[in-house]
C-alpha atoms as a PDB file:
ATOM      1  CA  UNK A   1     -10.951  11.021   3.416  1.00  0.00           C
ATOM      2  CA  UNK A   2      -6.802  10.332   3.294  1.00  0.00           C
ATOM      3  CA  UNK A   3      -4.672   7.557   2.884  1.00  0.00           C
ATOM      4  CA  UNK A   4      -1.534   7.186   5.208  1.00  0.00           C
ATOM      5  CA  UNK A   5       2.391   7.365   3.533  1.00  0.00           C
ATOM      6  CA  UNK A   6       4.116   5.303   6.055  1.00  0.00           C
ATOM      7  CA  UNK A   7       7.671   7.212   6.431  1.00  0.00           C
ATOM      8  CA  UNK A   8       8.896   5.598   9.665  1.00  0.00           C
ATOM      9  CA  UNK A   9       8.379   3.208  11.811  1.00  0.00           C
ATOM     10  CA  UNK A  10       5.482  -0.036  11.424  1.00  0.00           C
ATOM     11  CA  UNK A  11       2.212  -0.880  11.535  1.00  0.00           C
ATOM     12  CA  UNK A  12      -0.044  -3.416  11.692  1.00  0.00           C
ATOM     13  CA  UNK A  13      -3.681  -3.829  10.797  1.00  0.00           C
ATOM     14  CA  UNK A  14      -6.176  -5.756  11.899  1.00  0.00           C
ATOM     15  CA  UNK A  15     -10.006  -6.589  12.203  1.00  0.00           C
ATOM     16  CA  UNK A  16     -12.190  -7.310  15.230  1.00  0.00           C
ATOM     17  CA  UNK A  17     -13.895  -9.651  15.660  1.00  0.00           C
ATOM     18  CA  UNK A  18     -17.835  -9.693  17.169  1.00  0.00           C
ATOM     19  CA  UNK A  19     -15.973 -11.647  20.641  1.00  0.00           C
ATOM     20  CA  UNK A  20     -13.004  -8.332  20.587  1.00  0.00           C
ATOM     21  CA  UNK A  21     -10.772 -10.523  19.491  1.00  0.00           C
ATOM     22  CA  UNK A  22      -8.057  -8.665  16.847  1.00  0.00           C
ATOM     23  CA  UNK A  23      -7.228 -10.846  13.268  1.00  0.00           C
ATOM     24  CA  UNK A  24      -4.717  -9.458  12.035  1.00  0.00           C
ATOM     25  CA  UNK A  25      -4.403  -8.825   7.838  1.00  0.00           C
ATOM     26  CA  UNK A  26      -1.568  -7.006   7.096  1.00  0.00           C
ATOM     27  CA  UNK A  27       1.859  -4.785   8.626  1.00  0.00           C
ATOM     28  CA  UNK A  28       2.752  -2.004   6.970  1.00  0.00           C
ATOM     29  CA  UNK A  29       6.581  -0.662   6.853  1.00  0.00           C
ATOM     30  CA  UNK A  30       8.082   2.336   5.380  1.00  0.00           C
ATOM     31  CA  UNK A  31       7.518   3.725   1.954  1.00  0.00           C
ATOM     32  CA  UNK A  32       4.049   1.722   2.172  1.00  0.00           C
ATOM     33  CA  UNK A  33       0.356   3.460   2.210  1.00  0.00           C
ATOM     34  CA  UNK A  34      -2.291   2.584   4.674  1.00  0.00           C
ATOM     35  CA  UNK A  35      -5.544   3.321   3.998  1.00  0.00           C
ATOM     36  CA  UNK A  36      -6.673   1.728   0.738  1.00  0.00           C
ATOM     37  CA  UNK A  37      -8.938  -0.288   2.041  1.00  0.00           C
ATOM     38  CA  UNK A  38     -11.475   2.825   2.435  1.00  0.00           C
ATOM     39  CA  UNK A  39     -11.189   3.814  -0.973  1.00  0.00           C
ATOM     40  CA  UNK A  40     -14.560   1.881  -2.243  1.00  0.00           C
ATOM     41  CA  UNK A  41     -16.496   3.041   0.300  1.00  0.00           C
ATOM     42  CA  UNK A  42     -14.971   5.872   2.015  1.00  0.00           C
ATOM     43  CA  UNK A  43     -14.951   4.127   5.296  1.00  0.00           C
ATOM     44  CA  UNK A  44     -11.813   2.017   6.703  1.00  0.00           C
ATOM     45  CA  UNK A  45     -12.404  -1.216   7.290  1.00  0.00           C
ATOM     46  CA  UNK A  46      -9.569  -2.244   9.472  1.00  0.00           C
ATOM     47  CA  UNK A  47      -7.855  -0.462  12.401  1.00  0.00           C
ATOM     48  CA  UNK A  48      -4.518   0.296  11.843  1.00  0.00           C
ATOM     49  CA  UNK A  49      -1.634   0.043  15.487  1.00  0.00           C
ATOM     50  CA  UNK A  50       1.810   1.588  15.122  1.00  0.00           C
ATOM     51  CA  UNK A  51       3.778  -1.214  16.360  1.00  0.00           C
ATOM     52  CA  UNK A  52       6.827   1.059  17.164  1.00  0.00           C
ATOM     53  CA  UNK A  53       7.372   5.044  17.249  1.00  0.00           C
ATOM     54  CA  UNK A  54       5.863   5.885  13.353  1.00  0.00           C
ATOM     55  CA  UNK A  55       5.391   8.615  11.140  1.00  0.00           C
ATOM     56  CA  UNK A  56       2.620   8.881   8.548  1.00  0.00           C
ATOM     57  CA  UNK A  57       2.463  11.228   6.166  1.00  0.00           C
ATOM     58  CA  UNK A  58      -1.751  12.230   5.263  1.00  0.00           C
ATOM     59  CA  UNK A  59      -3.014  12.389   1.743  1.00  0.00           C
ATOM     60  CA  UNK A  60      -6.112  13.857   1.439  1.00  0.00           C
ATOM     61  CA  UNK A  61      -7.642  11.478  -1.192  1.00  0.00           C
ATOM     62  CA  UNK A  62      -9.393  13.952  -3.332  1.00  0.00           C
ATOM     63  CA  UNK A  63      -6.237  15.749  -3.755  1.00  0.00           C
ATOM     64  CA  UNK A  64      -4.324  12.226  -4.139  1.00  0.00           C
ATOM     65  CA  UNK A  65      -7.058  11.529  -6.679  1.00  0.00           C
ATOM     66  CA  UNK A  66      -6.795  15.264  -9.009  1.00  0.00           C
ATOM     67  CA  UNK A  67      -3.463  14.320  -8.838  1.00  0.00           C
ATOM     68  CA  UNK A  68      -3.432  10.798 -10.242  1.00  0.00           C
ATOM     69  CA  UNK A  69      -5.880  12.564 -12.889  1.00  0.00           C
ATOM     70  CA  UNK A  70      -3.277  15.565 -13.911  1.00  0.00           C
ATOM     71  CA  UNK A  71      -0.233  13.054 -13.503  1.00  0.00           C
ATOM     72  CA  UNK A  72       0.019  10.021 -15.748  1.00  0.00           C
ATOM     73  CA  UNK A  73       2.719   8.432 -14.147  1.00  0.00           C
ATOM     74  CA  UNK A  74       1.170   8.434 -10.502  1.00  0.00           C
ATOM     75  CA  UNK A  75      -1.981   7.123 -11.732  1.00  0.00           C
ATOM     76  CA  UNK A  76       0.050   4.119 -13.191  1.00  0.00           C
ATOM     77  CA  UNK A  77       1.684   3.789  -9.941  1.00  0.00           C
ATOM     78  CA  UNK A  78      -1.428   3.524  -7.404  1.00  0.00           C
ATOM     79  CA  UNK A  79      -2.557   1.132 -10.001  1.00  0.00           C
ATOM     80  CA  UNK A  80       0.096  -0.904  -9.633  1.00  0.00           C
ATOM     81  CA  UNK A  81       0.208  -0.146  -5.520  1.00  0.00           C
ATOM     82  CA  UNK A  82      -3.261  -1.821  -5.353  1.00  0.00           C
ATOM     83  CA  UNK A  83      -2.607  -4.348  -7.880  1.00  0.00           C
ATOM     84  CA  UNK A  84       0.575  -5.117  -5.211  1.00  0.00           C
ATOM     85  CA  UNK A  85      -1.802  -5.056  -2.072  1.00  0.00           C
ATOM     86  CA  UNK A  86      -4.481  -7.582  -3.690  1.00  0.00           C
ATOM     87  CA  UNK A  87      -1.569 -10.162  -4.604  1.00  0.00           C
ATOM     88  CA  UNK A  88      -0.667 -10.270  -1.278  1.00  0.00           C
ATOM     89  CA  UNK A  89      -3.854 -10.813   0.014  1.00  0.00           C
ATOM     90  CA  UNK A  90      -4.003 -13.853  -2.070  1.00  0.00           C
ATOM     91  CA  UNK A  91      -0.678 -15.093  -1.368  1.00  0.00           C
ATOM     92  CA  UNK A  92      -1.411 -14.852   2.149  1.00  0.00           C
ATOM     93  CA  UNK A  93      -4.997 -16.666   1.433  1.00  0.00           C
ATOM     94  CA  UNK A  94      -2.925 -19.562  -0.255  1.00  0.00           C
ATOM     95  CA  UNK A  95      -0.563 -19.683   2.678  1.00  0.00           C
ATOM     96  CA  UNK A  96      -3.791 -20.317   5.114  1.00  0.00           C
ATOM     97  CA  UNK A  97      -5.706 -22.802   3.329  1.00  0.00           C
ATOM     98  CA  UNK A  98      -2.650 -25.045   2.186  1.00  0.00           C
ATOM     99  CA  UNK A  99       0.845 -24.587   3.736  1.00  0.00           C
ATOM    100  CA  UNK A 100       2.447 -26.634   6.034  1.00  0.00           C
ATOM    101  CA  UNK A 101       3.703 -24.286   9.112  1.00  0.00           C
ATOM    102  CA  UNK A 102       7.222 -24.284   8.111  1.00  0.00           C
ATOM    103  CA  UNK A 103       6.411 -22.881   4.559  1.00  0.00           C
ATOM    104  CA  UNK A 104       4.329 -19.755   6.062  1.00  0.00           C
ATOM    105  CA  UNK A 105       6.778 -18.705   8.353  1.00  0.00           C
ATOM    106  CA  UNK A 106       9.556 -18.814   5.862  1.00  0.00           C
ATOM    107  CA  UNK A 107       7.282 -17.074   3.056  1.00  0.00           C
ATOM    108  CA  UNK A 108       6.681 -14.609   5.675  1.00  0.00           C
ATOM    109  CA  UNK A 109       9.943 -13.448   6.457  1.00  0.00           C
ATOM    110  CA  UNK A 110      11.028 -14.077   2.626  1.00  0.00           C
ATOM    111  CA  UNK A 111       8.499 -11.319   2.353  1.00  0.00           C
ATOM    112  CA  UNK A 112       9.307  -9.025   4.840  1.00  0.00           C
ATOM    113  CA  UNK A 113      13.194  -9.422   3.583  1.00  0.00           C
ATOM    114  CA  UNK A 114      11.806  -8.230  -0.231  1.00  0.00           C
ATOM    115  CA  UNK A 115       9.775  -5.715   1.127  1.00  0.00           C
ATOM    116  CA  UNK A 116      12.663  -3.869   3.237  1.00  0.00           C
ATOM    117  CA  UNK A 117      15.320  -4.851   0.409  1.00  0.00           C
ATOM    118  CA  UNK A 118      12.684  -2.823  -2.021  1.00  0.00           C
ATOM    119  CA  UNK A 119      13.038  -0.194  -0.109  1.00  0.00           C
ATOM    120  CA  UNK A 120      16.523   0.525   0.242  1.00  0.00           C
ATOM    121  CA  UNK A 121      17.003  -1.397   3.414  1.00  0.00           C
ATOM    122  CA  UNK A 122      18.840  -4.665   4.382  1.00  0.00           C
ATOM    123  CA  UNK A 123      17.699  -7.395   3.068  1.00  0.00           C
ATOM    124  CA  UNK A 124      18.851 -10.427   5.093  1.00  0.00           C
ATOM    125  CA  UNK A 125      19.732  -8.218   8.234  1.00  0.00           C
ATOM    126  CA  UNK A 126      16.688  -6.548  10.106  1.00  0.00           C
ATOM    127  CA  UNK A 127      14.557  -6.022  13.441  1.00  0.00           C
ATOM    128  CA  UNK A 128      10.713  -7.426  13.394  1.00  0.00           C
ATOM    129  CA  UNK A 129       8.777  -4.444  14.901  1.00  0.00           C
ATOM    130  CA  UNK A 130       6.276  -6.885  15.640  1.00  0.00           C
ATOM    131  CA  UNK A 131       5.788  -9.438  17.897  1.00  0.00           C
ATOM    132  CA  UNK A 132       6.151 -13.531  17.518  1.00  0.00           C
ATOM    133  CA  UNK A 133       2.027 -13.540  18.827  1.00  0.00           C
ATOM    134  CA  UNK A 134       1.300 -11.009  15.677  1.00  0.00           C
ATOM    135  CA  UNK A 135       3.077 -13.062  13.639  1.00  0.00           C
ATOM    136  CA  UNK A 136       1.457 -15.966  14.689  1.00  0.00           C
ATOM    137  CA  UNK A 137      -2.059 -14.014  14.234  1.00  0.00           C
ATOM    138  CA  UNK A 138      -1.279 -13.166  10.911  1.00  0.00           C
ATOM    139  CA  UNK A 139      -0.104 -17.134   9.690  1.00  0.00           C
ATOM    140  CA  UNK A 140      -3.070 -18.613  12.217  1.00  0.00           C
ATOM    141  CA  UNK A 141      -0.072 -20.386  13.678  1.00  0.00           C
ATOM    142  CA  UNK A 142      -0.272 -21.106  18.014  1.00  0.00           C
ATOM    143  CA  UNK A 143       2.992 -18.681  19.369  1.00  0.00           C
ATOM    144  CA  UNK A 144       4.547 -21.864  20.504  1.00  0.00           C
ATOM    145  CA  UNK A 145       5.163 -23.070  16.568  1.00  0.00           C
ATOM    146  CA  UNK A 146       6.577 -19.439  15.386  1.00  0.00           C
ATOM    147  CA  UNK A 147       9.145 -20.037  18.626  1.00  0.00           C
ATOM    148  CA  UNK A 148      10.101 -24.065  17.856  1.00  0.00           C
ATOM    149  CA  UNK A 149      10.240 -23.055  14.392  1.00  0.00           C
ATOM    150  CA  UNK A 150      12.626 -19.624  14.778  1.00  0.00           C
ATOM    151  CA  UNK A 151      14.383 -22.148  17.144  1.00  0.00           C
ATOM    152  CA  UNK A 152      14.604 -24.819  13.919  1.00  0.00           C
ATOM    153  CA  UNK A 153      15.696 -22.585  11.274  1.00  0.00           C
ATOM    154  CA  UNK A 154      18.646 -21.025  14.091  1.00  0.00           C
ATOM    155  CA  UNK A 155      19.817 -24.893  14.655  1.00  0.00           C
ATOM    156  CA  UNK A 156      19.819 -25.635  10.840  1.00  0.00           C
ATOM    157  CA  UNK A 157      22.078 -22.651   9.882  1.00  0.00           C
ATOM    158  CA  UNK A 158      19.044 -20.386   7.415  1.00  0.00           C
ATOM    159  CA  UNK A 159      18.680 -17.534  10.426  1.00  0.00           C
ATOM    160  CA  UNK A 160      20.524 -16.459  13.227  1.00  0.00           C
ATOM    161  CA  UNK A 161      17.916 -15.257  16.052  1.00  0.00           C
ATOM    162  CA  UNK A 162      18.443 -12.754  18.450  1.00  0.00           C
ATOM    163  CA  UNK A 163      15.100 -11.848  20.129  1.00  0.00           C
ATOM    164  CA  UNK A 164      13.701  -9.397  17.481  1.00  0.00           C
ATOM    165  CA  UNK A 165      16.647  -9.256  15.861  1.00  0.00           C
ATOM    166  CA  UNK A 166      16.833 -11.880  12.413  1.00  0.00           C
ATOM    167  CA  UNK A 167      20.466 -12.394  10.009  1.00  0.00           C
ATOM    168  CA  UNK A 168      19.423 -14.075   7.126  1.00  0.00           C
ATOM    169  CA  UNK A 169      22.382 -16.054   7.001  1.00  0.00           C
ATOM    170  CA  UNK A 170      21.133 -18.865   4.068  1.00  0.00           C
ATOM    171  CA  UNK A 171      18.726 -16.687   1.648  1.00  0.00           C
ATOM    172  CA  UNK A 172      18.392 -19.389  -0.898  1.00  0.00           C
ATOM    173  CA  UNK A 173      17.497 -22.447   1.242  1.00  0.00           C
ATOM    174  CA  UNK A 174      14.770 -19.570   3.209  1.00  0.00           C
ATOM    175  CA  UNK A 175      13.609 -19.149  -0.493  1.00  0.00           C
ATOM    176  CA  UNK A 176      13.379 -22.880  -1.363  1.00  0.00           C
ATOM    177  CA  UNK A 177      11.692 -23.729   1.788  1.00  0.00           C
ATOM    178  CA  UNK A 178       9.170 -20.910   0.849  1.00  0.00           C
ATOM    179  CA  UNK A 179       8.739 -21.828  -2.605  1.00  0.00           C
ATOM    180  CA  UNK A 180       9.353 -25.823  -2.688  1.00  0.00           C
ATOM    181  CA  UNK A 181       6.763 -26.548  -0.096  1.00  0.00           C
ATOM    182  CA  UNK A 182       4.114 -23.891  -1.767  1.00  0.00           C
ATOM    183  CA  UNK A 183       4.727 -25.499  -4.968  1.00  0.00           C
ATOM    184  CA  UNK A 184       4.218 -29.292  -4.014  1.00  0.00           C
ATOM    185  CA  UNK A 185       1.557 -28.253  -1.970  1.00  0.00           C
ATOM    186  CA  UNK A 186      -0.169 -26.983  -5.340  1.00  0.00           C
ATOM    187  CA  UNK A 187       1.020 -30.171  -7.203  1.00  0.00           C
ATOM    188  CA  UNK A 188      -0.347 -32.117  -4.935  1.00  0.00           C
ATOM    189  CA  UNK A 189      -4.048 -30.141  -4.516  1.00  0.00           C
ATOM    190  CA  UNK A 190      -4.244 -30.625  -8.260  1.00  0.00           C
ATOM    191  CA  UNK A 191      -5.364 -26.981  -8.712  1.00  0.00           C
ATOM    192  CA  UNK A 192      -4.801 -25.330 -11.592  1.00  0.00           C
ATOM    193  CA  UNK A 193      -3.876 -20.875 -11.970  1.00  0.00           C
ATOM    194  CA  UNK A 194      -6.163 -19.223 -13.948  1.00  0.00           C
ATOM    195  CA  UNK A 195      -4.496 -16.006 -15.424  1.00  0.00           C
END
């Protein structure tokens, strides 16, 4: 029936699985809507946690939707909200099925840098609401590997850790690291994009 305007705070979302277990898909940060997922078949799909103290702003969807309908310009922008939330979903697909460990954690907080940075926000100097086992979760990564590799990045100069704390302190080696392994991962899996 509504979709979520995240103002403050974070989320994260996540399925369960048939042994309870939680797999997480997705965190959500401010300026972001929750909630699309239920928009096929008016029923959410995932469970969405506020990872710190939030605020969510509810938008009744028919309203959202008469809106979209009387307002060109807000139809073009869900469009391109979803369009946003499906690329991400297959990034974060590609990182799964073919990244080395090193390469998902630095695409990951790559992302999360672009996402605040698109917001207004800091980009190379910000607190991760969520923990190092959601993180893991999310990259299907053991805790132990986001830690040694935090650890690896602080001792080569890219981040400077302090608990939840990150400095970007090297953006464009975090950026090659992201992007160099992911693209001779590709080269090597001889797949091909289809656009």
């Amino acid at each position: 029936k509504s979709v979520y305007a995240v103002r403050s705070g974070s989320f994260k979302t996540y399925l369960t699985n048939p042994d309870g277990t939680e797999q997480i898909i997705g965190f959500s940060l401010p300026g972001e809507l929750l909630g699309m997922d239920a928009i096929s078949e008016e029923r959410h799909s995932c469970t969405a946690k506020a990872l710190e103290t939030s605020n969510v702003c509810e938008i009744p969807f028919n309203r959202l939707e008469s809106l979209a309908l009387e307002i060109p310009s807000l139809h073009r922008q869900l469009l391109r909200l979803m369009s946003k939330e499906i690329q991400q979903d297959q990034n974060l697909m590609l990182l799964l099925a073919q990244m080395p460990a090193e390469t998902r954690l630095a695409s990951f907080l790559l992302g999360m840098s672009e996402r605040l940075s698109s917001r207004g926000y800091a980009a190379n100097d910000f607190n991760l609401s969520m923990s190092r086992g959601d993180i893991a979760n999310l990259l299907g990564m053991a805790v132990e590997t986001i830690s040694r590799l935090l650890t690896h990045f602080q001792d080569n100069g890219i981040l400077k850790v302090e608990r939840k704390h990150i400095t970007i302190l090297k953006l464009d080696v975090l950026r090659q690291l992201a992007t160099h392994c992911a693209s001779n991962s590709s080269d090597s899996s001889g797949s091909s994009q289809v656009s």
